[in-house]
N, C-alpha and C. Protein backbone atom coordinates (compact mmCIF):
# COMPACT_ATOMS: atom_id res chain seq x y z
N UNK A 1 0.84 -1.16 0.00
CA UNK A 1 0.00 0.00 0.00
C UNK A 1 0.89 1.24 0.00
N UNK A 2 0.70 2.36 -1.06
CA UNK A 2 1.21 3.28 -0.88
C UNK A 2 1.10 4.41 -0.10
N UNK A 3 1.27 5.07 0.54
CA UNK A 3 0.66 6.26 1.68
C UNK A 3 1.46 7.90 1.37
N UNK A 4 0.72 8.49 2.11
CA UNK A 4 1.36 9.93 1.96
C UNK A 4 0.95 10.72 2.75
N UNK A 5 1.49 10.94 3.67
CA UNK A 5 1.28 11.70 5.23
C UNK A 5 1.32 13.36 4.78
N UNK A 6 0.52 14.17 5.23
CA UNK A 6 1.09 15.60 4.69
C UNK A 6 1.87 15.92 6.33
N UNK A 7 2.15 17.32 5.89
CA UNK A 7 3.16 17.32 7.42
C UNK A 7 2.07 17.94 7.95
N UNK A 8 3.02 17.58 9.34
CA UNK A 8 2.20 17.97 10.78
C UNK A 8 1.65 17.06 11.33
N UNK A 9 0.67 15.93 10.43
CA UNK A 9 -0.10 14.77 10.66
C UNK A 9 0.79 13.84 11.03
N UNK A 10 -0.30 12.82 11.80
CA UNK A 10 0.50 11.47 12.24
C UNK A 10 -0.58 10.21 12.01
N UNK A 11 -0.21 9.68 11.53
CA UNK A 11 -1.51 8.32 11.21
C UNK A 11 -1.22 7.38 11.84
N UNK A 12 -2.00 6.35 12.12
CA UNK A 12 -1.87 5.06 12.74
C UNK A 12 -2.00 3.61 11.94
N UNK A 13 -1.17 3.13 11.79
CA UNK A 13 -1.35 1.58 10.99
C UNK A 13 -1.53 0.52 12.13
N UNK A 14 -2.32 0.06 12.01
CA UNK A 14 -3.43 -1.13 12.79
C UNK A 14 -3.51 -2.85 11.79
N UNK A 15 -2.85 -3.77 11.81
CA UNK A 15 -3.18 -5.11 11.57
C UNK A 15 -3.97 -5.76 12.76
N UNK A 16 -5.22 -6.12 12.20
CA UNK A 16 -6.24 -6.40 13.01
C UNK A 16 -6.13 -8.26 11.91
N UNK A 17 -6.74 -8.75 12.81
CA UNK A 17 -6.95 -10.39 12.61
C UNK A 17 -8.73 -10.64 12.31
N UNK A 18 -9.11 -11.06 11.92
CA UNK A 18 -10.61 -11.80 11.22
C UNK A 18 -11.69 -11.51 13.53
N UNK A 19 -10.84 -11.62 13.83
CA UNK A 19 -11.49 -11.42 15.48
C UNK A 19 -11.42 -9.93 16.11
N UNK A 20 -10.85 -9.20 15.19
CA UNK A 20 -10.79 -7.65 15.87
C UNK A 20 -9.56 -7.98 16.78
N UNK A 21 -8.81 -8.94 17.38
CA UNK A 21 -7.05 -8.65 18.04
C UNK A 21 -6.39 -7.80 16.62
N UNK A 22 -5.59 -6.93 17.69
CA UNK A 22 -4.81 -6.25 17.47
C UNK A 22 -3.53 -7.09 17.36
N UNK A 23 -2.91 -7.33 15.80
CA UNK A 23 -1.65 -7.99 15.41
C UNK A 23 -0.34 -7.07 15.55
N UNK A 24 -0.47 -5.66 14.70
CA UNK A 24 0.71 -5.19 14.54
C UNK A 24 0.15 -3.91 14.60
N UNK A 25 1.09 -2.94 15.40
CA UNK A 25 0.66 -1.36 15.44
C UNK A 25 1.93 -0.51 15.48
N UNK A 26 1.58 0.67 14.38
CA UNK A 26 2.93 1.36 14.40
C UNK A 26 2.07 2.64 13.99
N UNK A 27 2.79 4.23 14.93
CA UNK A 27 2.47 5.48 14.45
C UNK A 27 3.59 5.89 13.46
N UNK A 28 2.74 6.72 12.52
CA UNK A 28 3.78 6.73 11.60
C UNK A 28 3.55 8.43 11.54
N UNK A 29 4.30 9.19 11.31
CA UNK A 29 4.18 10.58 10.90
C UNK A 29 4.59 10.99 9.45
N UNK A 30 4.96 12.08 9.21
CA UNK A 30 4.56 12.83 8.29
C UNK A 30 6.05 12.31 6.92
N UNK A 31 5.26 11.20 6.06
CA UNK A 31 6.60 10.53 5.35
C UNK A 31 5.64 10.32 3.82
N UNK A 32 6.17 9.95 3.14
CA UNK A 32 5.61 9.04 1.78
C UNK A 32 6.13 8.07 1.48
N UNK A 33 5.76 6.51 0.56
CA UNK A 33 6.20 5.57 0.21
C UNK A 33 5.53 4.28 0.44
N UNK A 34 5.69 3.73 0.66
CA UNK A 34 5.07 1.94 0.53
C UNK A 34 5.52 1.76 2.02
N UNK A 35 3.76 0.70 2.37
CA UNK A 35 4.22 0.45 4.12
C UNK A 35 4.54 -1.39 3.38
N UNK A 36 5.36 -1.62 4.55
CA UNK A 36 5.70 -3.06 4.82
C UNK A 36 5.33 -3.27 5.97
N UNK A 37 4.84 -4.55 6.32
CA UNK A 37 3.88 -5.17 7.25
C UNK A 37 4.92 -6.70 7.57
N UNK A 38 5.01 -6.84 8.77
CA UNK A 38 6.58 -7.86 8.85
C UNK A 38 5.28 -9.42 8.76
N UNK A 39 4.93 -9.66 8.10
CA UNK A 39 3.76 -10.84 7.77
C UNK A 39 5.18 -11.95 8.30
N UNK A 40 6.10 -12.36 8.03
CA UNK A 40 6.75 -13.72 8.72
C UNK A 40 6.53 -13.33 10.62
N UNK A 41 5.98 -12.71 10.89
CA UNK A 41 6.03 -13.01 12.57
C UNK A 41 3.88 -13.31 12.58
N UNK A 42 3.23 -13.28 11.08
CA UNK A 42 1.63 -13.47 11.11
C UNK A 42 1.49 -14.74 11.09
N UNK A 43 0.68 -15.70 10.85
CA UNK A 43 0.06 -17.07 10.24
C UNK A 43 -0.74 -16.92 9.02
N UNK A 44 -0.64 -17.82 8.53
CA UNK A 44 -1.74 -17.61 7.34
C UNK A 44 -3.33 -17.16 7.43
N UNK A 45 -3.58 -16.17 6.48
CA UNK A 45 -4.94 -16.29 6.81
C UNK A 45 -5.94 -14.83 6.38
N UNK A 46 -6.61 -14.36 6.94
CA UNK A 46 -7.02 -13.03 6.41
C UNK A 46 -6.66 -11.75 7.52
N UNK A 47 -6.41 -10.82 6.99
CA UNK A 47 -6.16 -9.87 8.43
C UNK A 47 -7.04 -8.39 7.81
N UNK A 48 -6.90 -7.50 8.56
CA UNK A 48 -7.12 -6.09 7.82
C UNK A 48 -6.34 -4.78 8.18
N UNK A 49 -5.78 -4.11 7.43
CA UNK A 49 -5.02 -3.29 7.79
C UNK A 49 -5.48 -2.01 7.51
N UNK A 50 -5.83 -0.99 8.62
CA UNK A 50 -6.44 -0.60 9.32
C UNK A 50 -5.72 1.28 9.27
N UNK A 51 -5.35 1.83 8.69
CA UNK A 51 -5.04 3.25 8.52
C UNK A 51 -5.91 4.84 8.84
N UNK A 52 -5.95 5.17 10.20
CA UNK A 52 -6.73 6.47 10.43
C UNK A 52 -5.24 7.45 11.43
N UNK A 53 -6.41 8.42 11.07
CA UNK A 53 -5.58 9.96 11.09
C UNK A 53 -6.55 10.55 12.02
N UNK A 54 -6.95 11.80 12.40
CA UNK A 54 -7.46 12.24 13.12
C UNK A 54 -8.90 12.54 12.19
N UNK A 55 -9.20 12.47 11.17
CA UNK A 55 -10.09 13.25 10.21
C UNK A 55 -10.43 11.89 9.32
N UNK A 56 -9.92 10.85 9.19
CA UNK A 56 -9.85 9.52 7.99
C UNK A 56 -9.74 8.87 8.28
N UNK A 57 -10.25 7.21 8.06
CA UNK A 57 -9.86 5.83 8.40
C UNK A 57 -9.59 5.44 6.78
N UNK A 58 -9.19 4.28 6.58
CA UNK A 58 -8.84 3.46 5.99
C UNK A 58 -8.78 2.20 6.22
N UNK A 59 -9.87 0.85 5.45
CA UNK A 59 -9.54 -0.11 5.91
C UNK A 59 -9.31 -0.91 4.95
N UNK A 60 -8.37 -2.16 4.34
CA UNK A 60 -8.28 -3.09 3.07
C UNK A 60 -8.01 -4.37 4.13
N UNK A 61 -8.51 -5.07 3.40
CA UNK A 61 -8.62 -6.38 3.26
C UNK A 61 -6.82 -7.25 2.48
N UNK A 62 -6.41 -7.75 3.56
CA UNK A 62 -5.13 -8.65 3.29
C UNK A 62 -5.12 -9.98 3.44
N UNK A 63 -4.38 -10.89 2.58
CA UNK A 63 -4.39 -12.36 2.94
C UNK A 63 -3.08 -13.01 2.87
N UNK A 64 -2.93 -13.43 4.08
CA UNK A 64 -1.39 -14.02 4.06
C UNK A 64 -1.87 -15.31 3.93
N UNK A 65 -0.75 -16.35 2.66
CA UNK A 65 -0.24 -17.67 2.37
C UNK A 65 0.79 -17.87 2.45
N UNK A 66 0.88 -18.79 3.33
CA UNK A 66 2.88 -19.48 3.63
C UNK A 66 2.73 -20.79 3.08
C-alpha cells in the first residue's frame, strides 16, 4: 500500500486479525512511500489493515499464504 502523510499529521497503521485482536501497530508521521507489514512473525490467513488519522480511516482487506 502506498501512503502519503502531509506534514504535521500522524496516522496510525493497525493489523487487526478476522477477530478484531490487534496484530501489529505502528504510528507513523509525516513521510511518503510503501508500508511493509513484517507478515513472517503473522500465520496464514485473512487480516485487515487498518489506517486512520485524526479526520480519515482506511480499511483493506489482506491475505497471508505461507
Amino acid at each position: 500500500m502506498k501512503y502519503v502523510i502531509p506534514a504535521g499529521n500522524e496516522m496510525e497503521l493497525t493489523v487487526v486479525d478476522i477477530f478484531g485482536r490487534t496484530m501489529y501497530r505502528q504510528l507513523m508521521t509525516e513521510a511518503q512511500g510503501n508500508l511493509y507489514i513484517p507478515a513472517a512473525k503473522l500465520r496464514s490467513g485473512m487480516y485487515f489493515v487498518v489506517v486512520r488519522s485524526d479526520k480519515h480511516k482506511q480499511m483493506r482487506p489482506v491475505i497471508i499464504a505461507k
